[in-house]
Protein backbone atom coordinates (compact mmCIF):
# COMPACT_ATOMS: atom_id res chain seq x y z
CA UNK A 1 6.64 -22.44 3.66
CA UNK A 2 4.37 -23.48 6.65
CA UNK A 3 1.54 -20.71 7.88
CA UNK A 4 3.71 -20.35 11.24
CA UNK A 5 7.00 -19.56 9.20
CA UNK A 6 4.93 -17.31 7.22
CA UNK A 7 3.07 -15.38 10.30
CA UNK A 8 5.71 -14.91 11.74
CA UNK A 9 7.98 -13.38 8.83
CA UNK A 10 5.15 -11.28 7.91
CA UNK A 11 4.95 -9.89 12.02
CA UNK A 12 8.37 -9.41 11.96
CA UNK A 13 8.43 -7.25 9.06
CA UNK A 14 5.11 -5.59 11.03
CA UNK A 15 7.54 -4.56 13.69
CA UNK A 16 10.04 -3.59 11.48
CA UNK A 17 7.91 -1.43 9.60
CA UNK A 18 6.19 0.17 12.87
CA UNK A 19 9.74 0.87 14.50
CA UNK A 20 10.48 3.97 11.99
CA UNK A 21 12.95 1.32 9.64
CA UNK A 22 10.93 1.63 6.51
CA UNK A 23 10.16 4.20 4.39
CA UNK A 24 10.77 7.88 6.65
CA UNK A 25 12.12 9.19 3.66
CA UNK A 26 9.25 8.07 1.46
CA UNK A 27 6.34 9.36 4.14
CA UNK A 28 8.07 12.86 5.07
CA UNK A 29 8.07 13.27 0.48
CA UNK A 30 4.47 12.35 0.40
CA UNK A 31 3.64 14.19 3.70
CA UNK A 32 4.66 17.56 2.04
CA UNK A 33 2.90 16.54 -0.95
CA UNK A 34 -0.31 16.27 1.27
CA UNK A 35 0.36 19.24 2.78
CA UNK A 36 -0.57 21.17 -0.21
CA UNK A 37 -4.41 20.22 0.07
CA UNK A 38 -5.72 19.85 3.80
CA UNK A 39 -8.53 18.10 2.19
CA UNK A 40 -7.01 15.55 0.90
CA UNK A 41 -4.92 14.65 3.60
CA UNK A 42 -7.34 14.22 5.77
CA UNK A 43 -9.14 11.93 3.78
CA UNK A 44 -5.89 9.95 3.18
CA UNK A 45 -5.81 10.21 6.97
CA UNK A 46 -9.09 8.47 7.26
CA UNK A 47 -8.85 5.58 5.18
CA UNK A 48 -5.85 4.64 6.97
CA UNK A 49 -7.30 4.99 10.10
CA UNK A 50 -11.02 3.69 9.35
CA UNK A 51 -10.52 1.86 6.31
CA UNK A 52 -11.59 2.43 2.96
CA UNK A 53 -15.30 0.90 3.06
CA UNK A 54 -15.81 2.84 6.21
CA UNK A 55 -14.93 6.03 5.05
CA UNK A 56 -16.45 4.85 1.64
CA UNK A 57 -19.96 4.41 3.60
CA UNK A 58 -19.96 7.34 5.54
CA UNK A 59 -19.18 10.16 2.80
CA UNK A 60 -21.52 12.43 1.44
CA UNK A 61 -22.47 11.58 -2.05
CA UNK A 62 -20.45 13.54 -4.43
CA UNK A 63 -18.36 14.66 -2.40
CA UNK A 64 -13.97 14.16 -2.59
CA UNK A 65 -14.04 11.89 0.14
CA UNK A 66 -16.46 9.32 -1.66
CA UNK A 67 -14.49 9.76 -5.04
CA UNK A 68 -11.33 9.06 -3.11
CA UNK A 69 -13.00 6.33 -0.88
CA UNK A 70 -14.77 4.67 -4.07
CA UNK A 71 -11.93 5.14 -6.55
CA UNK A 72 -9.55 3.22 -4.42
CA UNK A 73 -12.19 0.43 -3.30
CA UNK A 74 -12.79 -0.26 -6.86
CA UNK A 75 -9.04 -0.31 -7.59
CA UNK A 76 -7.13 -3.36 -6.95
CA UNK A 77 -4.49 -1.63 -5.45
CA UNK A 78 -6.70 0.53 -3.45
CA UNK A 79 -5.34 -0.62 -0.53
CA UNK A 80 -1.88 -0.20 -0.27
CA UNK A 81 -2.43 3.21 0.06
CA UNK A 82 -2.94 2.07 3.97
CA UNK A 83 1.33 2.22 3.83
CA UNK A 84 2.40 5.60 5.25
CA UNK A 85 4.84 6.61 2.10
CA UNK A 86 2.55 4.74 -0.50
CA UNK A 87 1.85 8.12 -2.59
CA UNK A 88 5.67 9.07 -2.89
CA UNK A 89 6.50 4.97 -3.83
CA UNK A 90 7.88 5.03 -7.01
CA UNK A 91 8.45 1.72 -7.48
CA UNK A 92 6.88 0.60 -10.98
CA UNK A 93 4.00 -1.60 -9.67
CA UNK A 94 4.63 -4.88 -11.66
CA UNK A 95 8.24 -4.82 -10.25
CA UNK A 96 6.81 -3.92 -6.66
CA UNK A 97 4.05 -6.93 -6.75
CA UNK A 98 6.59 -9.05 -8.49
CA UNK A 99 9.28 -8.35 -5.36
CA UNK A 100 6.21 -8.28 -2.60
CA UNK A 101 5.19 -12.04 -3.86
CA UNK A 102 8.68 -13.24 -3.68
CA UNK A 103 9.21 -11.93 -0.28
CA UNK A 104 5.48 -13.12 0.52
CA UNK A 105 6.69 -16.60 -0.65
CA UNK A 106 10.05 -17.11 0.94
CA UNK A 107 11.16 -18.45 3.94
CA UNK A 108 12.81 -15.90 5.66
CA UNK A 109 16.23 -16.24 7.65
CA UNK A 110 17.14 -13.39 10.02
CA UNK A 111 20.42 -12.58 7.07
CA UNK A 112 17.59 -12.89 4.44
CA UNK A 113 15.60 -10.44 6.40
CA UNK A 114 18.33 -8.14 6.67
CA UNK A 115 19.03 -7.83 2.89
CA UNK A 116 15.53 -7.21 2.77
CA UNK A 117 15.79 -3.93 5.41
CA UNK A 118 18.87 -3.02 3.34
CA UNK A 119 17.29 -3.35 -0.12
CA UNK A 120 14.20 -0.72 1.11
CA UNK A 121 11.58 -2.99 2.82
CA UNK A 122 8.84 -0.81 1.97
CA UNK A 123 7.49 -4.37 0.48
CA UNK A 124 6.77 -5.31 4.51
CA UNK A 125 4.73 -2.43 4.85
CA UNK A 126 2.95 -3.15 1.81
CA UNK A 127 2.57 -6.67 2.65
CA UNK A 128 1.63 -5.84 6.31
CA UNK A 129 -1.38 -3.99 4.95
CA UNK A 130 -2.27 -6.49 2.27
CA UNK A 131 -2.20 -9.21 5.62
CA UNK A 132 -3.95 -7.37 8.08
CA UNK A 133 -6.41 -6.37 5.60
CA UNK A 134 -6.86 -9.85 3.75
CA UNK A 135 -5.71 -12.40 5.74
CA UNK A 136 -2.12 -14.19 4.70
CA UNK A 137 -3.73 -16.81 2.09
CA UNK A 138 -5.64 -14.10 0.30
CA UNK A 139 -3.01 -11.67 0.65
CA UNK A 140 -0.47 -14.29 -1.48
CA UNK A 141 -3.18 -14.79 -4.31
CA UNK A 142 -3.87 -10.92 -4.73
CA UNK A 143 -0.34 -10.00 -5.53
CA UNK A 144 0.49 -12.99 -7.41
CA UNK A 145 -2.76 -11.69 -9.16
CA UNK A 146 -1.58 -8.55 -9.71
CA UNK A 147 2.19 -9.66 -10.13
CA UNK A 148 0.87 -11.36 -13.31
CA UNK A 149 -1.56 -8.44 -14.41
CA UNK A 150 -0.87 -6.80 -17.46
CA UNK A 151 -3.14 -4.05 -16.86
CA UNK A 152 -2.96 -0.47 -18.06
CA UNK A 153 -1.10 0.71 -15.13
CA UNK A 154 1.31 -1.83 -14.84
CA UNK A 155 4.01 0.02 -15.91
CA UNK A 156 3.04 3.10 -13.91
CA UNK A 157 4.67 3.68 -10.72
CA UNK A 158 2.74 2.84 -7.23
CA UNK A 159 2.92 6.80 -5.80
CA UNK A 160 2.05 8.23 -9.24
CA UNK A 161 -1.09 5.57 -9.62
CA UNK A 162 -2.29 7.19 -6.42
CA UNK A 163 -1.51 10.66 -6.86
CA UNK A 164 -3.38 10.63 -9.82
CA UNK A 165 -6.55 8.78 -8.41
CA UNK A 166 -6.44 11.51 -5.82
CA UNK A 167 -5.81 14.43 -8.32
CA UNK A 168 -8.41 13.16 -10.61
CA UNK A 169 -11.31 13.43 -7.72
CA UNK A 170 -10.50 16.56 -6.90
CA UNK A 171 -10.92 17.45 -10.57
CA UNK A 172 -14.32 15.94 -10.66
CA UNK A 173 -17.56 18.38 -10.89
């Protein structure tokens, strides 16, 4: 697939994603979730506003945000939790990195694009952030990367992962 094919999938599934089509259900679950700790979801808030390395940089040492910031810098899907929805995915994360780099890969018709609305295109959000955030090229190598990875949390699923990153800092003396 040529970079132009490829741009221009990716900011089609960018508009998709931004017009409300993916993953409402998914955001309003992990929205109420949030809403349980203020804390939290502001911080959430800010790394998907600023960024992780911003908000990273700018917390107080010791405190949540920096776990939270740090934790998901250091963690190689850190930042997918950029996606609105992303804590309530429950995709199993091998499956979801397997299905983003396919989609990533192919060339996209507009029938192939609307299987891919139909199927739950959460994966253009995900690969929306992985884009913007990476560029395409690198975007492509880090989830066939982590479509490969047999890591411990391969078999988790993406929301839990993130829940837990976020439960464990606020657990943290």
């Amino acid at each position: 697939m040529n970079m132009i094919t490829q741009s221009m999938t990716v900011l089609g599934l960018l508009f998709l994603s931004g017009c409300g089509f993916i993953g409402s259900d998914k955001a309003q679950i992990e929205q109420a979730w949030l809403d349980k700790d203020q804390q939290l979801k502001t911080i959430v808030d800010e790394i998907r506003t600023q960024g992780i390395d911003v908000v990273a940089k700018g917390a107080k040492a010791g405190s949540l945000s920096q776990c939270v910031a740090m934790t998901l810098a250091n963690d190689p899907l850190g930042h997918l939790v950029g996606v609105e929805g992303a804590l309530a995915e429950s995709a199993k994360i091998t499956e979801l990195m397997g299905d983003l780099q396919g989609a990533m890969e192919q060339e996209f018709s507009l029938a192939q694009l609307i299987s891919l609305l139909q199927q739950g295109a959460d994966l253009a959000a995900y690969a929306s952030v992985l884009v913007d955030q990476q560029g395409l090229e690198q975007a492509l190598q880090s989830v066939e990367q982590l479509a490969r990875s047999g890591g411990a949390f391969a078999s988790e699923d993406l929301g839990g992962h993130f829940r837990q990153i976020l439960l464990d800092c606020r657990e943290a003396p």
